[in-house]
C-alpha atoms as a PDB file:
ATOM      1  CA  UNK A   1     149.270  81.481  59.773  1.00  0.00           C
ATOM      2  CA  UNK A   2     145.390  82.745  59.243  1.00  0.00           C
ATOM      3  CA  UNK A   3     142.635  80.700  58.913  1.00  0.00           C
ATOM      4  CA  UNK A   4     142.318  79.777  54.867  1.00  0.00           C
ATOM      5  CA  UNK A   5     146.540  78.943  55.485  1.00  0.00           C
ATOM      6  CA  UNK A   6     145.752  76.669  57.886  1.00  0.00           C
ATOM      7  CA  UNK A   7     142.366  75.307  56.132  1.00  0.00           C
ATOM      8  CA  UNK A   8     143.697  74.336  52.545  1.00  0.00           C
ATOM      9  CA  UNK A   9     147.088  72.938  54.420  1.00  0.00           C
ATOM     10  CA  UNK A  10     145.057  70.629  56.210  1.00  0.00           C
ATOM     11  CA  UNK A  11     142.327  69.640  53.511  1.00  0.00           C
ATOM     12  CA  UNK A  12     145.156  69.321  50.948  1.00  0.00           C
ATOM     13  CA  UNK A  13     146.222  66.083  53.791  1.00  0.00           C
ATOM     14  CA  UNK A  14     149.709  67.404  54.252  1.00  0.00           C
ATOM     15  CA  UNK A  15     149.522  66.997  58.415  1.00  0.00           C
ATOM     16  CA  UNK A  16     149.656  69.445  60.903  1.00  0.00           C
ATOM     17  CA  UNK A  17     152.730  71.430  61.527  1.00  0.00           C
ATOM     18  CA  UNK A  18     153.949  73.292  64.946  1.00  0.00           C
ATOM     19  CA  UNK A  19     152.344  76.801  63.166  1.00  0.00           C
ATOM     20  CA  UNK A  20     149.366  75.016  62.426  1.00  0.00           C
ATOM     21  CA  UNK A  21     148.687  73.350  65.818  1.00  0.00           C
ATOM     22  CA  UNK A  22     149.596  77.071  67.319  1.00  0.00           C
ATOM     23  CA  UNK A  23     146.866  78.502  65.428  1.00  0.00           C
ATOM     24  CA  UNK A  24     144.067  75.571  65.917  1.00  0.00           C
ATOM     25  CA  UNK A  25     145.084  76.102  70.085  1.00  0.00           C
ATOM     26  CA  UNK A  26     143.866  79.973  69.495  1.00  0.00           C
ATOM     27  CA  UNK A  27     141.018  79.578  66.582  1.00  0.00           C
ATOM     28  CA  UNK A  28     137.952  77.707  68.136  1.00  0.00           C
ATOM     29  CA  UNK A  29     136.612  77.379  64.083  1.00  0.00           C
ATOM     30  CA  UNK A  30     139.514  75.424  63.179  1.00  0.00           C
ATOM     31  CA  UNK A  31     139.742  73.182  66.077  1.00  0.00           C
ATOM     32  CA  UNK A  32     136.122  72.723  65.292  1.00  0.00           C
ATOM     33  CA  UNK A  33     137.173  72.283  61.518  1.00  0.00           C
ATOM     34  CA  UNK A  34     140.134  69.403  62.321  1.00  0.00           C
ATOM     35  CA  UNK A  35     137.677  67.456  64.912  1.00  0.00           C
ATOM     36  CA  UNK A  36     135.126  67.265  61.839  1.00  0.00           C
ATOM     37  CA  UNK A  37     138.021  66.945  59.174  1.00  0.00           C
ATOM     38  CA  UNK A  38     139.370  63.987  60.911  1.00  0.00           C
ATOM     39  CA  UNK A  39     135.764  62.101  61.528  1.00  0.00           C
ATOM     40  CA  UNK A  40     135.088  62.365  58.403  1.00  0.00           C
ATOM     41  CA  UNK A  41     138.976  61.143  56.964  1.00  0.00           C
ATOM     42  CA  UNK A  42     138.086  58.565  59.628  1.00  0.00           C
ATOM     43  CA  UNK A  43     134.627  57.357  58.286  1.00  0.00           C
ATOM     44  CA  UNK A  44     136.435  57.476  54.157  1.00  0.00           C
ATOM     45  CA  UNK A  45     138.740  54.958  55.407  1.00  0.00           C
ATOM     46  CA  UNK A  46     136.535  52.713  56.812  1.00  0.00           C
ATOM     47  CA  UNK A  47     133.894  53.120  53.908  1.00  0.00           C
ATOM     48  CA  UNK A  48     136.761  52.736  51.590  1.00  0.00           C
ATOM     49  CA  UNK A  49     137.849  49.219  53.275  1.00  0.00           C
ATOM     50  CA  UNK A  50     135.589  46.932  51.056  1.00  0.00           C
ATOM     51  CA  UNK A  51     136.590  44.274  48.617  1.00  0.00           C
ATOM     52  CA  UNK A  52     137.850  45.288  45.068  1.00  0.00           C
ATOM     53  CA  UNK A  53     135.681  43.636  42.440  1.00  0.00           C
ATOM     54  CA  UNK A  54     137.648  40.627  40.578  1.00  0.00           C
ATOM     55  CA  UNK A  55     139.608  42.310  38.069  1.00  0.00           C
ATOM     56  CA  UNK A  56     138.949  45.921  38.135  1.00  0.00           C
ATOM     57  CA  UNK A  57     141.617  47.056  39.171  1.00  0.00           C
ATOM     58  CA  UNK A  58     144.083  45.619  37.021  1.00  0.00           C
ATOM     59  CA  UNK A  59     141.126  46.719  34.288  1.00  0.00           C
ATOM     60  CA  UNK A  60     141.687  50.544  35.364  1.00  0.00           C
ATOM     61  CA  UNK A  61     145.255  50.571  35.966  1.00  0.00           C
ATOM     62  CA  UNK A  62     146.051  49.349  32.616  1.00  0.00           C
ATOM     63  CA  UNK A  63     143.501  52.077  31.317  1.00  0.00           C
ATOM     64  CA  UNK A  64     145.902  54.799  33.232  1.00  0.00           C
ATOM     65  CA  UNK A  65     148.810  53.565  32.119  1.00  0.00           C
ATOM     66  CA  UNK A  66     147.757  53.583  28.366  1.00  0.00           C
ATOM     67  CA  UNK A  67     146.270  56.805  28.547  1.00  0.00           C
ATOM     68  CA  UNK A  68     149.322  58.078  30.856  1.00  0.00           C
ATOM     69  CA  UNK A  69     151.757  56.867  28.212  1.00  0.00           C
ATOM     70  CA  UNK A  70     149.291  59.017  25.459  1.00  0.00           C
ATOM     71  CA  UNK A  71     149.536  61.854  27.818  1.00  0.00           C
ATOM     72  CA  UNK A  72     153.276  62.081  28.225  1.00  0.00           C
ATOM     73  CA  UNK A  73     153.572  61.377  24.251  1.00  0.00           C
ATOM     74  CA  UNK A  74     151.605  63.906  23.299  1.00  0.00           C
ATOM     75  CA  UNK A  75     153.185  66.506  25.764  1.00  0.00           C
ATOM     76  CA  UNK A  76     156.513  65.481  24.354  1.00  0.00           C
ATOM     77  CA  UNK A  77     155.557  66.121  20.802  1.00  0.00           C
ATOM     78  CA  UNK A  78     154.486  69.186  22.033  1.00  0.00           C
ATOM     79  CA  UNK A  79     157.469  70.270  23.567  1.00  0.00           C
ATOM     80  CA  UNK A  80     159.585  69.447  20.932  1.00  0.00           C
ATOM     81  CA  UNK A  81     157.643  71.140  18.543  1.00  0.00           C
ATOM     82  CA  UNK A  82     157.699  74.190  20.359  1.00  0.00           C
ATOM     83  CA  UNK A  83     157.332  75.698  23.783  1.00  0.00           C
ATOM     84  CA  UNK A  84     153.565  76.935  23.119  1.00  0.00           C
ATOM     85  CA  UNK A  85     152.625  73.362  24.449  1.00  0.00           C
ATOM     86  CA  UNK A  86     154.157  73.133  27.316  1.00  0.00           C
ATOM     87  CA  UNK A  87     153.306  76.641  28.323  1.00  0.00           C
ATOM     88  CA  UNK A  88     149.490  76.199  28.017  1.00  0.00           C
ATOM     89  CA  UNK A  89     149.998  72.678  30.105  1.00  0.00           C
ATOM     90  CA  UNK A  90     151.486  73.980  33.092  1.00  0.00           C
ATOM     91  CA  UNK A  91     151.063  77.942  32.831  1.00  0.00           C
ATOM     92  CA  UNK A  92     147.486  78.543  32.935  1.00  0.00           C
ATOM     93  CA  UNK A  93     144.661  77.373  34.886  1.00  0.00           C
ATOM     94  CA  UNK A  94     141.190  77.529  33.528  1.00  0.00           C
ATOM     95  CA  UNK A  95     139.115  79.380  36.318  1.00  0.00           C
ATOM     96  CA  UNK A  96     136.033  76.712  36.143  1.00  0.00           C
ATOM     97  CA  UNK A  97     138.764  73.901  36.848  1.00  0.00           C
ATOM     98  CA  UNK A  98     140.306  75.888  39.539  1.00  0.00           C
ATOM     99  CA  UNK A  99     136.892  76.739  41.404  1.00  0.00           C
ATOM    100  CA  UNK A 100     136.711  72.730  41.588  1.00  0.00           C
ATOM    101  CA  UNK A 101     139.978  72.377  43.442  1.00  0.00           C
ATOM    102  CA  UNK A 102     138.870  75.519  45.482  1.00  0.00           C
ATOM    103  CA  UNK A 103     135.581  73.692  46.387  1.00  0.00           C
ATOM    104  CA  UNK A 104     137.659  70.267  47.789  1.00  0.00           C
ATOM    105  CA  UNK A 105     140.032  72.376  49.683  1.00  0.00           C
ATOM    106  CA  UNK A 106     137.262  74.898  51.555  1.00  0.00           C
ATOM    107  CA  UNK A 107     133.987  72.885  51.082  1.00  0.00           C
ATOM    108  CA  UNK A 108     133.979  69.452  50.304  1.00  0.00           C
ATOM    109  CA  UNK A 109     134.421  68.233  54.413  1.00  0.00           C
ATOM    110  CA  UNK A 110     131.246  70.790  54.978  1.00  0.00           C
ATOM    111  CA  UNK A 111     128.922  69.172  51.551  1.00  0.00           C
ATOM    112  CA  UNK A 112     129.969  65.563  53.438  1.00  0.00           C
ATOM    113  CA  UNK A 113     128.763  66.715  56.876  1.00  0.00           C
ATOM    114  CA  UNK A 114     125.840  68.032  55.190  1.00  0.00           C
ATOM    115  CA  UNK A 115     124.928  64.029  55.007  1.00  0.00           C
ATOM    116  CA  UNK A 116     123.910  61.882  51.251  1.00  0.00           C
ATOM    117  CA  UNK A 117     121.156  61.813  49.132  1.00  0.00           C
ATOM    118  CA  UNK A 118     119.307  58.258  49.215  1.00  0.00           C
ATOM    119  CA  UNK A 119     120.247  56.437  46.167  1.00  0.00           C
ATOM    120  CA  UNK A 120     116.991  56.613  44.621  1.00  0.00           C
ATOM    121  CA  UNK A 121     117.095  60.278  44.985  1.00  0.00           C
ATOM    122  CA  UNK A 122     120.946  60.849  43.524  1.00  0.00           C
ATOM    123  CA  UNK A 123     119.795  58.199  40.651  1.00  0.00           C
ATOM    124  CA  UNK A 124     116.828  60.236  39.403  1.00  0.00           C
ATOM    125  CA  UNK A 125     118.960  63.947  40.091  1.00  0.00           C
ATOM    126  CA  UNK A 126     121.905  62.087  37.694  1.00  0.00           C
ATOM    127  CA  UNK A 127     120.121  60.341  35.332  1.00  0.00           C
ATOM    128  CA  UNK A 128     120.327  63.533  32.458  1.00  0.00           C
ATOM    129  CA  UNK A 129     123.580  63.779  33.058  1.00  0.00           C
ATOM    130  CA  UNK A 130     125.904  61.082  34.800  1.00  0.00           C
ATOM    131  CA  UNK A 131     123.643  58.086  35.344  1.00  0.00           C
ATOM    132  CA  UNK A 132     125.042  56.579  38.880  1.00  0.00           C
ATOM    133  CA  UNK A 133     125.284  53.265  36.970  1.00  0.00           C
ATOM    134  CA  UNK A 134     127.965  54.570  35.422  1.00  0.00           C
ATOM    135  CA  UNK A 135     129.658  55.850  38.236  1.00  0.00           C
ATOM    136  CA  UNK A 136     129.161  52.517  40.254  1.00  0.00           C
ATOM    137  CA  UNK A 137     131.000  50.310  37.097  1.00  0.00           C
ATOM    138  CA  UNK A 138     134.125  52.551  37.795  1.00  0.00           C
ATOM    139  CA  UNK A 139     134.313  52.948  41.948  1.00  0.00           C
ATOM    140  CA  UNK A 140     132.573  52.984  44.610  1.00  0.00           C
ATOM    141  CA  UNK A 141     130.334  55.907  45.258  1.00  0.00           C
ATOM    142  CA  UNK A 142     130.389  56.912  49.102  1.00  0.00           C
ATOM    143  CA  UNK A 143     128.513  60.418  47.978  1.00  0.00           C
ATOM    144  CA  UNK A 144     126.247  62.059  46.535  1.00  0.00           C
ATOM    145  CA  UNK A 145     124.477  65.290  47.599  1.00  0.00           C
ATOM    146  CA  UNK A 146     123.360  68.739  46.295  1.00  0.00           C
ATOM    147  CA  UNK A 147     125.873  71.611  46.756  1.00  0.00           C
ATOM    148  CA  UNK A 148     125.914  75.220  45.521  1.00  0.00           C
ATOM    149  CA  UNK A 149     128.838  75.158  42.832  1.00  0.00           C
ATOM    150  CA  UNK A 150     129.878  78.486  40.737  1.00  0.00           C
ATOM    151  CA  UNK A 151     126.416  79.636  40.878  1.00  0.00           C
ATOM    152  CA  UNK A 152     124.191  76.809  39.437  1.00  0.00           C
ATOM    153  CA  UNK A 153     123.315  73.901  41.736  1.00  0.00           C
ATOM    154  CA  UNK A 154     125.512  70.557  41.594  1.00  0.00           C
ATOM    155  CA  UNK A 155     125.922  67.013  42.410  1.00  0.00           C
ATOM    156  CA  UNK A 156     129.071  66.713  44.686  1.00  0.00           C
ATOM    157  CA  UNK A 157     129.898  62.951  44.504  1.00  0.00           C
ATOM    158  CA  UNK A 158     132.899  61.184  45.973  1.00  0.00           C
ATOM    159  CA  UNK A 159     134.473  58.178  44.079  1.00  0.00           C
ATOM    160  CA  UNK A 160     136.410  55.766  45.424  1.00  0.00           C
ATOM    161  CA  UNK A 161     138.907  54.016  42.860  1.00  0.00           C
ATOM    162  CA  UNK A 162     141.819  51.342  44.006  1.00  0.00           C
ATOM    163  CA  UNK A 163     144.218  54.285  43.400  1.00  0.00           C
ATOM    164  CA  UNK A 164     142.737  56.634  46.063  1.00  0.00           C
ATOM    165  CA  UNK A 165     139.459  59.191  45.977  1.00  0.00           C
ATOM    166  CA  UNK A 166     138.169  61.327  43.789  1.00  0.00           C
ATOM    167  CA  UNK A 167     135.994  64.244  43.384  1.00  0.00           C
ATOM    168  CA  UNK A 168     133.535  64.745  41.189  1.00  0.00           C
ATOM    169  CA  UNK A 169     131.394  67.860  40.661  1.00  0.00           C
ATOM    170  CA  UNK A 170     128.467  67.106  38.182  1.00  0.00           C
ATOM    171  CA  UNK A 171     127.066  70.554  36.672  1.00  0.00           C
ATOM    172  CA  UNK A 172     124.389  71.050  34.099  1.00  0.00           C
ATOM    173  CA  UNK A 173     125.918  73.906  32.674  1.00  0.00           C
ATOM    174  CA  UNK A 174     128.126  72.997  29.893  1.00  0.00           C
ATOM    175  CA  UNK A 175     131.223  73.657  28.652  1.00  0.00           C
ATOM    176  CA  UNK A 176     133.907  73.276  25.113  1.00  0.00           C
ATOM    177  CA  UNK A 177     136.706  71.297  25.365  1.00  0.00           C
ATOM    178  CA  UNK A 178     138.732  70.187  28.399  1.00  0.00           C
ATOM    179  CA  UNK A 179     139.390  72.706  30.927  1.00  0.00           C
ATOM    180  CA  UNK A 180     142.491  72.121  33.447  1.00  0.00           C
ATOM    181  CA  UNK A 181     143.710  73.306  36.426  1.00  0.00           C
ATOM    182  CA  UNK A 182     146.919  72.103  38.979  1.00  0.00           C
ATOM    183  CA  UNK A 183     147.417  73.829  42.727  1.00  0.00           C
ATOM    184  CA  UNK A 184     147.680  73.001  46.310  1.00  0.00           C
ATOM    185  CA  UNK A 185     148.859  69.410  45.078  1.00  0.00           C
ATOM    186  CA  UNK A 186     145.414  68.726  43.791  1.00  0.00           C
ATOM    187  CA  UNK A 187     144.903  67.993  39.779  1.00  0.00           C
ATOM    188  CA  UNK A 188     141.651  69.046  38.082  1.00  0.00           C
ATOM    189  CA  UNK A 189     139.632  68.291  34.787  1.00  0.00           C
ATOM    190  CA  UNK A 190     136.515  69.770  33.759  1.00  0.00           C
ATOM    191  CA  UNK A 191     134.354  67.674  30.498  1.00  0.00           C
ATOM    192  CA  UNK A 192     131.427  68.120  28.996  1.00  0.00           C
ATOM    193  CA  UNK A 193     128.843  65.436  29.031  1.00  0.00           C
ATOM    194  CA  UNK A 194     126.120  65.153  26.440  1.00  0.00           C
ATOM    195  CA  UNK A 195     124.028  67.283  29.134  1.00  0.00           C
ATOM    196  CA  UNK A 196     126.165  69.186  31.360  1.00  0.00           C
ATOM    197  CA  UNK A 197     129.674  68.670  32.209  1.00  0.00           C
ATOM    198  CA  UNK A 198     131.932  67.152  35.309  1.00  0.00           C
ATOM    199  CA  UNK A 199     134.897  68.289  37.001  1.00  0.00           C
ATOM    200  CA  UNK A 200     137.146  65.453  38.372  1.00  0.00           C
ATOM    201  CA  UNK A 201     139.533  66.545  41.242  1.00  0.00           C
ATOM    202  CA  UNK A 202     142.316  64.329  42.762  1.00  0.00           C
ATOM    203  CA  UNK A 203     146.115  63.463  43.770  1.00  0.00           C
ATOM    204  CA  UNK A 204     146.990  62.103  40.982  1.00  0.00           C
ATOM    205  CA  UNK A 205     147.137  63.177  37.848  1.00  0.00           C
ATOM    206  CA  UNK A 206     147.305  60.132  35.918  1.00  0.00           C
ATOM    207  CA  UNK A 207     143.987  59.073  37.776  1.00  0.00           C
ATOM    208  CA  UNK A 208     142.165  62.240  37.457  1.00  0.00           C
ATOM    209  CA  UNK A 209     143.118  62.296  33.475  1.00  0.00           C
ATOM    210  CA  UNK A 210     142.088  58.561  33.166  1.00  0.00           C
ATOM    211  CA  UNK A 211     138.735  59.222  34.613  1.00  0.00           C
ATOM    212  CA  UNK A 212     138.314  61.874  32.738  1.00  0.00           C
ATOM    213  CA  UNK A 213     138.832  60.135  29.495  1.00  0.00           C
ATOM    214  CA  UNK A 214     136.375  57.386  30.607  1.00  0.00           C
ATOM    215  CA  UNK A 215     133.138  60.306  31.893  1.00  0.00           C
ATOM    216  CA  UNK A 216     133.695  62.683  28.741  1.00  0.00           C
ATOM    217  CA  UNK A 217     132.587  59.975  26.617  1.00  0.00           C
ATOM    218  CA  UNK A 218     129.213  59.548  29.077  1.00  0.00           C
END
């Protein structure tokens, strides 16, 4: 096992296994890596541990399961139609998309470390695109900070929903249409805004596709 084996194994959360623990005894940067990978899983769970607002979560899990049942429709019609469908679902990943799973796996534990903007700061540096309003109806935001992201500079916030995190990668580039992207267990959506556009990367793909619905129209 190298070291990018034994990085996106542990930031994808599956646990370590006897190869990786033999390589983290002999690698001093990924001991280093696992000590600040598990603070910071540490200080997400305790952040996370906060009261649900009345009634929002049964308010977003009935907006994934409607637009989960739209999904699967539509990717049946699809398939029945003909195989086209299907194949562009699950046989191609759009690069941008991709980078955004790429940046959770290898970066996102560094951008945390890096520390948060003040909340005055990220609502001013979000306002043209994805006013933190917004964000705060729909989770809880534990970050928000500046990172370099596919050569532009972006707003690397993390989101935290009933149903689990999520990252979000706000960009001020723009782009047409939905872009999508599935590896390493991680699902990906990028959308534009009316200024910019966001990627959305999480577990789930039901979430990640829900909360994608609800930013595009931002």
């Amino acid at each position: 096992m190298n070291c990018l084996d034994y990085r996106r194994t542990l930031l994808a959360g599956e646990g370590e296994s006897a190869p990786m623990k033999a390589h983290r005894m002999r690698c001093a940067a990924c001991a280093e890596l696992a000590r600040e990978h598990e603070a910071l899983e540490q200080e997400l769970r305790q952040a996370l541990e906060v009261p649900v607002p009345p009634g929002f979560e049964a308010s977003l899990s009935r907006g994934v399961v409607l637009r989960r049942r739209g999904f699967l429709a539509a990717a049946a019609v699809s398939v029945l139609a003909a195989g086209a469908g299907a194949y562009a679902w699950l046989g191609r990943a759009d690069p941008l998309a991709m980078a955004c799973i790429d940046f959770v796996m290898k970066e996102e534990a560094k951008s945390i470390m890096m520390g948060a903007m003040p909340r005055a700061e990220a609502q001013a540096a979000l306002a043209g695109m994805l006013p933190l309003e917004k964000l705060e109806s729909m989770g809880r935001v534990r970050h928000v900070g500046p990172c370099p992201f596919n050569g532009v500079m972006a707003y690397h916030v993390v989101l935290g929903v009933p149903q689990g995190k999520l990252t979000l990668l706000v960009m001020p580039s723009s782009v047409a249409g939905i872009r999508r992207a599935t590896e390493h267990g991680m699902h990906a959506r990028v959308v534009p805004l009316r200024n910019g556009s966001v990627g959305i990367v999480g577990a789930e793909a039901a979430v990640v596709e829900s909360m994608a619905g609800a930013l595009g129209a931002a």
